[in-house]
N, C-alpha and C. Protein backbone atom coordinates (compact mmCIF):
# COMPACT_ATOMS: atom_id res chain seq x y z
N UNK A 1 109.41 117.95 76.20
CA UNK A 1 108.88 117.46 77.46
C UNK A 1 109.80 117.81 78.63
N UNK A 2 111.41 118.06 78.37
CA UNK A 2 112.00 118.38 79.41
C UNK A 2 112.10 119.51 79.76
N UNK A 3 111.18 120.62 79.31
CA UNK A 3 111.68 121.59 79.28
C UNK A 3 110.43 122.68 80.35
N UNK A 4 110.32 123.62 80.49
CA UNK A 4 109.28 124.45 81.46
C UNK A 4 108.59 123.98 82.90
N UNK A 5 107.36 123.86 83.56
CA UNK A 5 107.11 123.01 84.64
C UNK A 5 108.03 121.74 84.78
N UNK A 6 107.90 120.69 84.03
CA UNK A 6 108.04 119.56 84.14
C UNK A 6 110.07 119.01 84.26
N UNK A 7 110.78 120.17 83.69
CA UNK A 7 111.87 120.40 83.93
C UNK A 7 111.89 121.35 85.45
N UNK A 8 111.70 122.23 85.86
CA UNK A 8 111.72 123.06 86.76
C UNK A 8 111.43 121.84 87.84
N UNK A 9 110.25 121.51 88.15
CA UNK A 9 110.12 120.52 89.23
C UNK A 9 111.32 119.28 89.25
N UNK A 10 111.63 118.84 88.50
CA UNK A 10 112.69 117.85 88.21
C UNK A 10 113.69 118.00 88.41
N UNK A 11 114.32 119.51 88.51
CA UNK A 11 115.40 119.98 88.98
C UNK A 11 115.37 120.56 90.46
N UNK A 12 114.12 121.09 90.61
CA UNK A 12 113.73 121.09 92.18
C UNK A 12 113.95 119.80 93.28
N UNK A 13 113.49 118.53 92.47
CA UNK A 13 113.37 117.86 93.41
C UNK A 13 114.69 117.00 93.67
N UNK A 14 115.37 116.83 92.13
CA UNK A 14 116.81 116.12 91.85
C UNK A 14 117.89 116.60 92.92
N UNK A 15 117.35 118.40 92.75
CA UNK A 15 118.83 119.14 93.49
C UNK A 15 118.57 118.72 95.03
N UNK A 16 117.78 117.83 95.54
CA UNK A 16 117.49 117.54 96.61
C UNK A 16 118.83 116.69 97.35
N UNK A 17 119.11 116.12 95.86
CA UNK A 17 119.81 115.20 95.84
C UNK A 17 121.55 115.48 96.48
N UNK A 18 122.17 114.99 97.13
CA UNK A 18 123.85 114.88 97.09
C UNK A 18 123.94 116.05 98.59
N UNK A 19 122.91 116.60 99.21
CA UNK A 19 123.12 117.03 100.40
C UNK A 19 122.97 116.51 101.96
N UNK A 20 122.52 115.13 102.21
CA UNK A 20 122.38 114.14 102.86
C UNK A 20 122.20 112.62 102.97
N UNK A 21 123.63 111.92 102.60
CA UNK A 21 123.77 110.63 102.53
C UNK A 21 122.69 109.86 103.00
N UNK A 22 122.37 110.27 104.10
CA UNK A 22 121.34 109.17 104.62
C UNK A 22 120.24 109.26 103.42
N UNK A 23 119.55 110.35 103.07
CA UNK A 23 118.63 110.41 102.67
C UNK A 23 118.97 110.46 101.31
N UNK A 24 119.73 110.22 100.52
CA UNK A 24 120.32 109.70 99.31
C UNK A 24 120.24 107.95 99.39
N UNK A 25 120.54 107.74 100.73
CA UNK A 25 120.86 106.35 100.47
C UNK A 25 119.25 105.49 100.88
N UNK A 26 118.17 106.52 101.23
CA UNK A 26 116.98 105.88 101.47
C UNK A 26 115.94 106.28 100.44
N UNK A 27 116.51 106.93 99.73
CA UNK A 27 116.59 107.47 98.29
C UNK A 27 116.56 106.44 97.73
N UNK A 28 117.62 105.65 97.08
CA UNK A 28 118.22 104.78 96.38
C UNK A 28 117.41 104.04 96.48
N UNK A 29 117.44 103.41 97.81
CA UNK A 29 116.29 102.27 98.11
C UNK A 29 115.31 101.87 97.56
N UNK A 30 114.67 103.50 98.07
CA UNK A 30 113.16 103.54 97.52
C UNK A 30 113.01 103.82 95.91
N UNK A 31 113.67 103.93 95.16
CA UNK A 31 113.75 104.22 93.86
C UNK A 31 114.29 102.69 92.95
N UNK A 32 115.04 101.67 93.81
CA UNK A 32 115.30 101.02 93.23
C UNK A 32 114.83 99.93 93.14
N UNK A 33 114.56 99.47 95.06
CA UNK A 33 114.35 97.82 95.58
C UNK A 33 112.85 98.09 95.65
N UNK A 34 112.31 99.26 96.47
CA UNK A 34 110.93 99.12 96.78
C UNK A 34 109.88 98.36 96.25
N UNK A 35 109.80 98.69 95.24
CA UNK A 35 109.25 98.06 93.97
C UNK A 35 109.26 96.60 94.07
N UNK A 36 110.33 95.49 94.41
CA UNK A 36 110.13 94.08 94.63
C UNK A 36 109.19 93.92 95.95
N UNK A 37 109.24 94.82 96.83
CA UNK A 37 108.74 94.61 98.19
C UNK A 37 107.28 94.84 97.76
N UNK A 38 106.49 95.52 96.68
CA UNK A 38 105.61 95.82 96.63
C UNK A 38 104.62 94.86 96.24
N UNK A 39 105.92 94.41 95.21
CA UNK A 39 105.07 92.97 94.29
C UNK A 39 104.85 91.80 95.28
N UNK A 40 106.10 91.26 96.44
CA UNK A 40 106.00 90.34 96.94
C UNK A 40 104.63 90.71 98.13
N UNK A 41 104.24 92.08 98.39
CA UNK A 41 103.48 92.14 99.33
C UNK A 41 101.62 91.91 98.86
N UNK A 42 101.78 92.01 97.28
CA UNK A 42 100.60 91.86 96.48
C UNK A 42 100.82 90.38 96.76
N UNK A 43 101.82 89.72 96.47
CA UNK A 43 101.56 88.09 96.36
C UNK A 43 101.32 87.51 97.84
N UNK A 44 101.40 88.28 98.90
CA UNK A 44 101.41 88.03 100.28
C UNK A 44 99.79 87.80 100.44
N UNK A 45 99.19 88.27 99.40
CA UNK A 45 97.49 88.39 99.27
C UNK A 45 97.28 87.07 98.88
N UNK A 46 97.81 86.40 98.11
CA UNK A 46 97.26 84.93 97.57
C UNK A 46 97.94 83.97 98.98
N UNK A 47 98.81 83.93 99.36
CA UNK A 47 99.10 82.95 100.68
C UNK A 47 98.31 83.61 102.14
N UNK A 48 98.13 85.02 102.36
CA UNK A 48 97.65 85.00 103.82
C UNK A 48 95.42 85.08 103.83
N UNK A 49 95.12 84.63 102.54
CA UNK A 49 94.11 84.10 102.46
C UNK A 49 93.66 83.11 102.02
N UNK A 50 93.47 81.43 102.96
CA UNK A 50 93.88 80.55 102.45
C UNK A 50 92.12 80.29 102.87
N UNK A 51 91.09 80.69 103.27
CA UNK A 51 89.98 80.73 103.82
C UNK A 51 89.01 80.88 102.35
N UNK A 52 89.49 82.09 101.89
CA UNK A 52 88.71 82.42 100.72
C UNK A 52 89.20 83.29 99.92
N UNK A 53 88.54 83.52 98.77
CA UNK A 53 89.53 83.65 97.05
C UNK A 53 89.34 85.45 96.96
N UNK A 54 89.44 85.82 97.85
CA UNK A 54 88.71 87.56 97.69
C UNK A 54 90.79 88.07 97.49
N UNK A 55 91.77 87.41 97.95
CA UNK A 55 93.07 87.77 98.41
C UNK A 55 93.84 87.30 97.06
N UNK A 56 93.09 86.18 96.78
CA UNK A 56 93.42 85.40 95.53
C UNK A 56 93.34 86.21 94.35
N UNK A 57 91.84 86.20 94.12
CA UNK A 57 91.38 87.14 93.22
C UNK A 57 92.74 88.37 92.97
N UNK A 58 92.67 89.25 94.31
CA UNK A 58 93.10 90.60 94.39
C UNK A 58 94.74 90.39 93.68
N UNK A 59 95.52 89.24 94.20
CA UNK A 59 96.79 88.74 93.42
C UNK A 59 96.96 88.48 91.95
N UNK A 60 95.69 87.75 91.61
CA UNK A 60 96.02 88.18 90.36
C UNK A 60 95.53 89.28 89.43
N UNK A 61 94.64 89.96 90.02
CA UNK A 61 94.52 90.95 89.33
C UNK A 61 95.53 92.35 89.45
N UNK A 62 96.22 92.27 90.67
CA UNK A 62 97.38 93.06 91.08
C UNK A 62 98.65 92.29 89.55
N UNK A 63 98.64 91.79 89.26
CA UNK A 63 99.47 90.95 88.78
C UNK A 63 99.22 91.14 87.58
N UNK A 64 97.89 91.02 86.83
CA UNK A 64 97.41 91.33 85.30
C UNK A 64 97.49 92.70 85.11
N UNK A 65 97.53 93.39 86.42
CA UNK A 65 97.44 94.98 86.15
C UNK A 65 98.87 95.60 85.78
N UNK A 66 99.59 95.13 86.99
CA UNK A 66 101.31 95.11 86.80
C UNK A 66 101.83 94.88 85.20
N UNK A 67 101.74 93.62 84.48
CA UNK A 67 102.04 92.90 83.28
C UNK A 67 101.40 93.81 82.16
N UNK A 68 100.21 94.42 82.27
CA UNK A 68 99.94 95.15 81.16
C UNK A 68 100.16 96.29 81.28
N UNK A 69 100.52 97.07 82.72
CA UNK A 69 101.26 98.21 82.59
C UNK A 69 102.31 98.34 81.68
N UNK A 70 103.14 97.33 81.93
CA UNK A 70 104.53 97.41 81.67
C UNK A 70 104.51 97.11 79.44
N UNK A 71 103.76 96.66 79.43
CA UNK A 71 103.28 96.02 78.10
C UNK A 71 102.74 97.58 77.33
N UNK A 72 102.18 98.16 78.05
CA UNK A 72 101.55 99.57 77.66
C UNK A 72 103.15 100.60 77.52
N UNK A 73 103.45 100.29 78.55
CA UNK A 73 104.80 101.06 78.72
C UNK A 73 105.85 101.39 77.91
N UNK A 74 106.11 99.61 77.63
CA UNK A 74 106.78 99.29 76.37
C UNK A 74 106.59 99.92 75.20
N UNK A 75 105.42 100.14 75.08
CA UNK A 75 105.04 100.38 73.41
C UNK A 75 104.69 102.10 73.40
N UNK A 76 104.54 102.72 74.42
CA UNK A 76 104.18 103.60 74.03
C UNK A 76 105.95 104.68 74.31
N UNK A 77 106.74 104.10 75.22
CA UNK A 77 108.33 104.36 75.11
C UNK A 77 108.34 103.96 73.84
N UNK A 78 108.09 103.41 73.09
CA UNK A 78 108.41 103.37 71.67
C UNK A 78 108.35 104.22 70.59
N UNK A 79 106.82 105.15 70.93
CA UNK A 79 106.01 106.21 70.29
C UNK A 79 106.72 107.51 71.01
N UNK A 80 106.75 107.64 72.39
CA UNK A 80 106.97 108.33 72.35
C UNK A 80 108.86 108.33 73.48
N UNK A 81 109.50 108.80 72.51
CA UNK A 81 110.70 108.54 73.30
C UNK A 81 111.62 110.11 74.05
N UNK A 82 111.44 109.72 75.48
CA UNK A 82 111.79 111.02 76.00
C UNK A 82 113.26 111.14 76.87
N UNK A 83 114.46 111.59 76.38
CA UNK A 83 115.78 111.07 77.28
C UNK A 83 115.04 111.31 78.55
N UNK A 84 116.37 110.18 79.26
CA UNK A 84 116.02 110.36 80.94
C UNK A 84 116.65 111.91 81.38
N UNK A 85 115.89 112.36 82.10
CA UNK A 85 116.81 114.04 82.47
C UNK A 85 118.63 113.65 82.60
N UNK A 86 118.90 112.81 83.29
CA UNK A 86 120.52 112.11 83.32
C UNK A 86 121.11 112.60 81.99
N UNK A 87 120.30 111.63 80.79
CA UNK A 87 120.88 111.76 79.58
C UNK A 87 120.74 112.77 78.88
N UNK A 88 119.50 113.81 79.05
CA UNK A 88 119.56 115.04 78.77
C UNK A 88 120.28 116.27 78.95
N UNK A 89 120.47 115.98 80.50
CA UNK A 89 120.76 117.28 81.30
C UNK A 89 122.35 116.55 82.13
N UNK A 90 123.19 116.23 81.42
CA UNK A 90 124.01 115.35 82.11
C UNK A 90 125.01 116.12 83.28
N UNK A 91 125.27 117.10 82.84
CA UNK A 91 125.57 118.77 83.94
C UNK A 91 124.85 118.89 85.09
N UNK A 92 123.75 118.68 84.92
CA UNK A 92 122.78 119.19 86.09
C UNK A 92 121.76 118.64 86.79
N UNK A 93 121.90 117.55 86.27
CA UNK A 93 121.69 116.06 86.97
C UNK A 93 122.21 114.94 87.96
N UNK A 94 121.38 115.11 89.05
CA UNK A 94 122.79 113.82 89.55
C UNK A 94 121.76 113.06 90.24
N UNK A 95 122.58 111.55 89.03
CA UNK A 95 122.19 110.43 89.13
C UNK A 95 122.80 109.67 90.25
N UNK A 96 121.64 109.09 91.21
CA UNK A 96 122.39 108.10 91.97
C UNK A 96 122.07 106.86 91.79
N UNK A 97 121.22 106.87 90.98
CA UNK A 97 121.55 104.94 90.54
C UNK A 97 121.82 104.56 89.46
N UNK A 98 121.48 103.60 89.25
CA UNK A 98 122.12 103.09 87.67
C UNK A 98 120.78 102.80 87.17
N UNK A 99 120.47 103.39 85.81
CA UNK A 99 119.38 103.62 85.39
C UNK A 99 119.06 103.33 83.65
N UNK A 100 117.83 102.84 83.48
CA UNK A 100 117.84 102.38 81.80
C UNK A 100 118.00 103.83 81.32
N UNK A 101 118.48 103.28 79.85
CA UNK A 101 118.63 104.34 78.61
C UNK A 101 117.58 104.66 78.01
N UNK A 102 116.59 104.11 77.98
CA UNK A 102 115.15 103.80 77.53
C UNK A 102 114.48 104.92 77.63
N UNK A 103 113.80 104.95 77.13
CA UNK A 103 112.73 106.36 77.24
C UNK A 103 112.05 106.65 78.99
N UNK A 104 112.68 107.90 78.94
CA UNK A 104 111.45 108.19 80.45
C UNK A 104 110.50 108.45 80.36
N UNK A 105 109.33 108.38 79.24
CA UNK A 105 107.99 108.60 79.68
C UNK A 105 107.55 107.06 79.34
N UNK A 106 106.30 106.29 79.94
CA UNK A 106 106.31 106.50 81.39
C UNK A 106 107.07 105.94 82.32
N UNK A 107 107.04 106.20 83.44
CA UNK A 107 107.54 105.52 84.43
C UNK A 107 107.26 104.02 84.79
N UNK A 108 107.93 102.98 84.91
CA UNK A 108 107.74 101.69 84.72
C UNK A 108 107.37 101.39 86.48
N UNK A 109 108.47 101.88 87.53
CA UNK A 109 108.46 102.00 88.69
C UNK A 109 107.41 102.24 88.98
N UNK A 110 106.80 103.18 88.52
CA UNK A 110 105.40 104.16 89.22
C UNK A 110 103.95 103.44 88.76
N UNK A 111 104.28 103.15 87.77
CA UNK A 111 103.25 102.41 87.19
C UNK A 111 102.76 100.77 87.41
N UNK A 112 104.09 100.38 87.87
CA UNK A 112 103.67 98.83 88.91
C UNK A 112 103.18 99.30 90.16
N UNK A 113 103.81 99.93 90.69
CA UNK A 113 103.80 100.18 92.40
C UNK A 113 102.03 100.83 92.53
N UNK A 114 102.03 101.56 91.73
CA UNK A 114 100.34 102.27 91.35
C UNK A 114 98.96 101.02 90.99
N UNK A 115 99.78 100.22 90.32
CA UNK A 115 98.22 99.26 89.94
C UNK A 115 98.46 98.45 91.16
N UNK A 116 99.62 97.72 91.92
CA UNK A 116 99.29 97.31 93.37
C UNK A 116 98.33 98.19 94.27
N UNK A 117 98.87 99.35 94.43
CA UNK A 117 98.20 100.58 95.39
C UNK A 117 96.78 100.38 95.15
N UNK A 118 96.53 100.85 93.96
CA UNK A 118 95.35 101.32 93.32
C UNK A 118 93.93 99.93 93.58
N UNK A 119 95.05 98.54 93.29
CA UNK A 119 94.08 97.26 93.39
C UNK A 119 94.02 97.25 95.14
N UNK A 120 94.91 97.19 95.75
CA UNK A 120 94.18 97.24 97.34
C UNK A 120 93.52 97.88 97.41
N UNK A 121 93.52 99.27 97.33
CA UNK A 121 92.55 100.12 97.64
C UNK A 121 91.32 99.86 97.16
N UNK A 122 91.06 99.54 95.42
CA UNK A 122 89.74 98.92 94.76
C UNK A 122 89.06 98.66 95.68
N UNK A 123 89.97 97.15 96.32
CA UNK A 123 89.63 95.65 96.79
C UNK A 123 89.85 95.62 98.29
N UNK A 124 90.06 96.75 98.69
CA UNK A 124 89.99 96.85 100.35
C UNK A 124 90.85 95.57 100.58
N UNK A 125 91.83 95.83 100.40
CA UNK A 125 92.70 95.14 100.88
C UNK A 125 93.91 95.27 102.09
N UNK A 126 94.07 94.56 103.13
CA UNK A 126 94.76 94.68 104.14
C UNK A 126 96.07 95.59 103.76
N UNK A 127 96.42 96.44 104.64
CA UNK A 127 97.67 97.27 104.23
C UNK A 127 97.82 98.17 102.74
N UNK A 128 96.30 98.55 102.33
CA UNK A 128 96.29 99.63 101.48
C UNK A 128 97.06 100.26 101.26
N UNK A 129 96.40 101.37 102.42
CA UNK A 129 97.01 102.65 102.75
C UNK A 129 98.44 102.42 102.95
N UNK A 130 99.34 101.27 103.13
CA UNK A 130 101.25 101.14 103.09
C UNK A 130 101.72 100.82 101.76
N UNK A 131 100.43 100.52 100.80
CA UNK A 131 100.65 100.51 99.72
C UNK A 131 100.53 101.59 98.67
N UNK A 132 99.62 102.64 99.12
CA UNK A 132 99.43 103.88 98.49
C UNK A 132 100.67 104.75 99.00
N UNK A 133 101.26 104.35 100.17
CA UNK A 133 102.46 105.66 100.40
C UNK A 133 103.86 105.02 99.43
N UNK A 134 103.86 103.60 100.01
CA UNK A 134 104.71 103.27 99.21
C UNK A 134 105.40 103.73 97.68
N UNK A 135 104.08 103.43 97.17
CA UNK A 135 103.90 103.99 95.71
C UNK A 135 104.15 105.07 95.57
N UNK A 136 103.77 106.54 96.50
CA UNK A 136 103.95 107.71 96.54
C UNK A 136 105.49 108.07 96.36
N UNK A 137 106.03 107.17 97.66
CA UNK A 137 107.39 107.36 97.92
C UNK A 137 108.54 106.76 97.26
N UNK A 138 107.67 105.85 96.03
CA UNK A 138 108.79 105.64 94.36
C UNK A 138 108.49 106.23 93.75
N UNK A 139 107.32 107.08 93.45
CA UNK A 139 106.98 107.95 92.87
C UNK A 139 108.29 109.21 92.94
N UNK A 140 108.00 109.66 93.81
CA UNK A 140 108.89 110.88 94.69
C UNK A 140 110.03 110.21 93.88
N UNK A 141 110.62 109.05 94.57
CA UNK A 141 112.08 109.17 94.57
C UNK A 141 112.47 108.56 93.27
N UNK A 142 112.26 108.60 92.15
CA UNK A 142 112.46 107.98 91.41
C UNK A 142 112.88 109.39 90.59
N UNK A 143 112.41 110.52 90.85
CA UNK A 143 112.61 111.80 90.12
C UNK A 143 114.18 112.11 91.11
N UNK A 144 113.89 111.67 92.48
CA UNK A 144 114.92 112.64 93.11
C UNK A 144 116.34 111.34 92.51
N UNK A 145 116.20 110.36 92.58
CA UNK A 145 117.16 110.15 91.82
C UNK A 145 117.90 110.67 90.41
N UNK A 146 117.48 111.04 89.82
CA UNK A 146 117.67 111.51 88.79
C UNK A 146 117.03 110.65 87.43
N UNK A 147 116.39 109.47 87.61
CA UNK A 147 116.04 108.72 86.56
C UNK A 147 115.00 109.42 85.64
N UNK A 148 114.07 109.66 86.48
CA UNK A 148 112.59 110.20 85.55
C UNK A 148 112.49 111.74 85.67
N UNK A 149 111.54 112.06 84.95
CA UNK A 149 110.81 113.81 85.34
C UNK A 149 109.25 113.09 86.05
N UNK A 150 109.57 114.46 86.82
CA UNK A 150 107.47 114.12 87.57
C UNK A 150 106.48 113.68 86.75
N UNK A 151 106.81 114.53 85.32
CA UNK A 151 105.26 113.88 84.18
C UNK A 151 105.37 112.75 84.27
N UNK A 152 106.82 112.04 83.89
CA UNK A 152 107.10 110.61 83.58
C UNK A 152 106.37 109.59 85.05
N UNK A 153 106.36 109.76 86.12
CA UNK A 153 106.13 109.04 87.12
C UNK A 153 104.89 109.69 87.53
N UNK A 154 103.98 111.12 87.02
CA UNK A 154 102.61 110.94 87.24
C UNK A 154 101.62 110.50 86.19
N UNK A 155 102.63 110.26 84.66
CA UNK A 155 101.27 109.29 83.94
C UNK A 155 101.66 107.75 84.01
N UNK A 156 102.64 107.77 84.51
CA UNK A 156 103.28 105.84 85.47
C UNK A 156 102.31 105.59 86.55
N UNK A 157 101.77 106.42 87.04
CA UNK A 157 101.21 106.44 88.38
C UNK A 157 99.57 106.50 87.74
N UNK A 158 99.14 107.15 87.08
CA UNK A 158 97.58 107.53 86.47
C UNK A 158 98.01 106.20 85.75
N UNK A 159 98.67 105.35 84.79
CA UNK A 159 98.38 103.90 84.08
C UNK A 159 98.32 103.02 85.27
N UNK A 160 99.08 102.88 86.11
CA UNK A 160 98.64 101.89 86.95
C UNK A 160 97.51 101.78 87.90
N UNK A 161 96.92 102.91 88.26
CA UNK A 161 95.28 102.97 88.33
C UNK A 161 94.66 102.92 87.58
N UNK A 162 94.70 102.98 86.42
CA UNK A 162 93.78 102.22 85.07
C UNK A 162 93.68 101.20 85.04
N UNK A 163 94.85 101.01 84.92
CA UNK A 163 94.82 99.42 84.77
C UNK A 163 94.14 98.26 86.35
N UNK A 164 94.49 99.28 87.09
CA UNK A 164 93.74 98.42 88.52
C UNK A 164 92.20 98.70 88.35
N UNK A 165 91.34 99.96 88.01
CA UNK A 165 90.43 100.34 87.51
C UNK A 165 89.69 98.91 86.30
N UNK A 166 90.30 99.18 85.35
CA UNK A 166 89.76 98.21 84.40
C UNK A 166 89.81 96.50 84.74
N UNK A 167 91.26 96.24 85.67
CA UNK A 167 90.83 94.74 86.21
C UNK A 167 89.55 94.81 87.04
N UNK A 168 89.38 95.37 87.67
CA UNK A 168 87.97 95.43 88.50
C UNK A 168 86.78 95.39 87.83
N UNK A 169 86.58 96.02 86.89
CA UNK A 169 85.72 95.84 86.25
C UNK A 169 85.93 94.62 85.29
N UNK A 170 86.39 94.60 85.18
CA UNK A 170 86.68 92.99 84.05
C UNK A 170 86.44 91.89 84.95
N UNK A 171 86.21 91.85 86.49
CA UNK A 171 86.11 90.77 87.42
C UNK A 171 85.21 90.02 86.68
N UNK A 172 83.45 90.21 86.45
CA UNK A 172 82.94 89.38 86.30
C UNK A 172 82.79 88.31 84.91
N UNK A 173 83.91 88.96 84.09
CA UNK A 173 84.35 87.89 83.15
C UNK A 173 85.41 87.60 83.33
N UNK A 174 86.42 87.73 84.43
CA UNK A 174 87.19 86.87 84.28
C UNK A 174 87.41 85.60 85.54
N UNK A 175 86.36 85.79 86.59
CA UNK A 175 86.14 84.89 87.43
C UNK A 175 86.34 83.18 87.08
N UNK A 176 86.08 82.59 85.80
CA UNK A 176 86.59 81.53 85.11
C UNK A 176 88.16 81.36 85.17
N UNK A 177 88.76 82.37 84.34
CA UNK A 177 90.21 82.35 84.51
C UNK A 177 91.20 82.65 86.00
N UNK A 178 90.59 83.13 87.01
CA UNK A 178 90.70 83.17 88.12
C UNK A 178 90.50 82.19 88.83
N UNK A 179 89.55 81.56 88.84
CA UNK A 179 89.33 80.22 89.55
C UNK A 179 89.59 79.46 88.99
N UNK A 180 90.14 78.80 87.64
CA UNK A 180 90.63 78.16 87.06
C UNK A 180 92.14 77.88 87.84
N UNK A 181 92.71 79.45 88.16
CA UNK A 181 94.27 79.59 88.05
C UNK A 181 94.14 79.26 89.89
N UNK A 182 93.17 79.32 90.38
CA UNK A 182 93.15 79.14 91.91
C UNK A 182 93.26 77.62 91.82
N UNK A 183 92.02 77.02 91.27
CA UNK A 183 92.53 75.44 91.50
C UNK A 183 93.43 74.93 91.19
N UNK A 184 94.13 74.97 90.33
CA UNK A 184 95.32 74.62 89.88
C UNK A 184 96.32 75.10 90.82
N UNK A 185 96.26 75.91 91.02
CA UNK A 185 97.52 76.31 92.31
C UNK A 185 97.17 75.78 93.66
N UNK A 186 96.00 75.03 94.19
CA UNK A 186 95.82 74.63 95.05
C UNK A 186 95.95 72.64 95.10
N UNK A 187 95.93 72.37 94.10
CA UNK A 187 96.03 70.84 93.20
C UNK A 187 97.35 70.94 93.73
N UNK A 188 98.17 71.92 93.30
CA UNK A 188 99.78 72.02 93.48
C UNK A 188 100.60 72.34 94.82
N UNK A 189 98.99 72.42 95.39
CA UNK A 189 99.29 73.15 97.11
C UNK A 189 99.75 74.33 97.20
N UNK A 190 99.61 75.15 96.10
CA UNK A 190 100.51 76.73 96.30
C UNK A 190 99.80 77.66 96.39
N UNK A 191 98.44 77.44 97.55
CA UNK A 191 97.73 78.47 98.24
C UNK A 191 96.14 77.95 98.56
């Protein structure tokens, strides 16, 4: 897997790397923290719609999509285990963050940030489109760090639109467990 296209681009985009601090260090960022900003901006959907459950809804299904990414992720890094280019290519790699040992296919980063993206967009949700670049731009930088290869963060990126894909369609059976989890959080005052 590290080896032809998927190596070539990976080294294209890595060697990007170590020729402008700034953009190493907005690099980093986006490869490391983004990702919390993404989740807290999905949960920004269950508090800035306190009118009606369409924001609600969209939170937790941003949220079921996220959890079984990572659950998919898990198991299939299991099946299939691919060094990170770092640990492969340790010469010709340069890592700027600190990064799991774990298998790089898929991308864990790409694949949360993607079923957020993917569920606004579904669900027409306020600030989509800052959620689709977002995603783009851990996408991107998650290679230029040196952590992943592009395959690794474009089938991270294709699971977390599945998975936003299939919560959508699963809406009308799971509207019970949704409004279940709404009243209860509203009993508790937490939206």
């Amino acid at each position: 897997m590290d080896h032809g296209l998927n190596w070539h681009f990976a080294q294209a985009i890595n060697g990007l790397a170590g020729h402008s601090p700034l953009a190493d260090t907005l690099m980093r960022v986006t490869a490391s923290d983004l990702i919390f900003l993404v989740i807290l901006g999905a949960a920004l959907w269950w508090i800035l719609t306190p009118a009606d459950d369409i924001g609600k809804t969209a939170a937790l299904a941003a949220a079921a999509a996220v959890v079984a990414g990572q659950i998919v992720n898990l198991a299939i890094g299991h099946l299939i285990d691919v060094p990170r280019p770092f640990i492969a290519h340790p010469q010709q790699v340069r890592l700027l963050v600190q990064a799991a040992h774990d298998s790089s296919f898929p991308s864990d980063h790409a694949t949360a940030a993607f079923s957020v993206a993917a569920t606004a967009l579904l669900r027409t949700m306020p600030g989509r489109w800052l959620f689709l670049t977002t995603a783009l731009l851990i996408a991107f930088a998650r290679v230029y760090v040196g952590a992943h290869y592009p395959l690794d963060v474009i089938i991270g990126a294709a699971l977390g639109m599945f998975w936003a894909i299939v919560l959508l369609h699963l809406d009308p059976h799971l509207q019970v467990p949704y409004q279940g989890a709404i009243a209860i959080a509203r009993r508790l005052r937490l939206g």
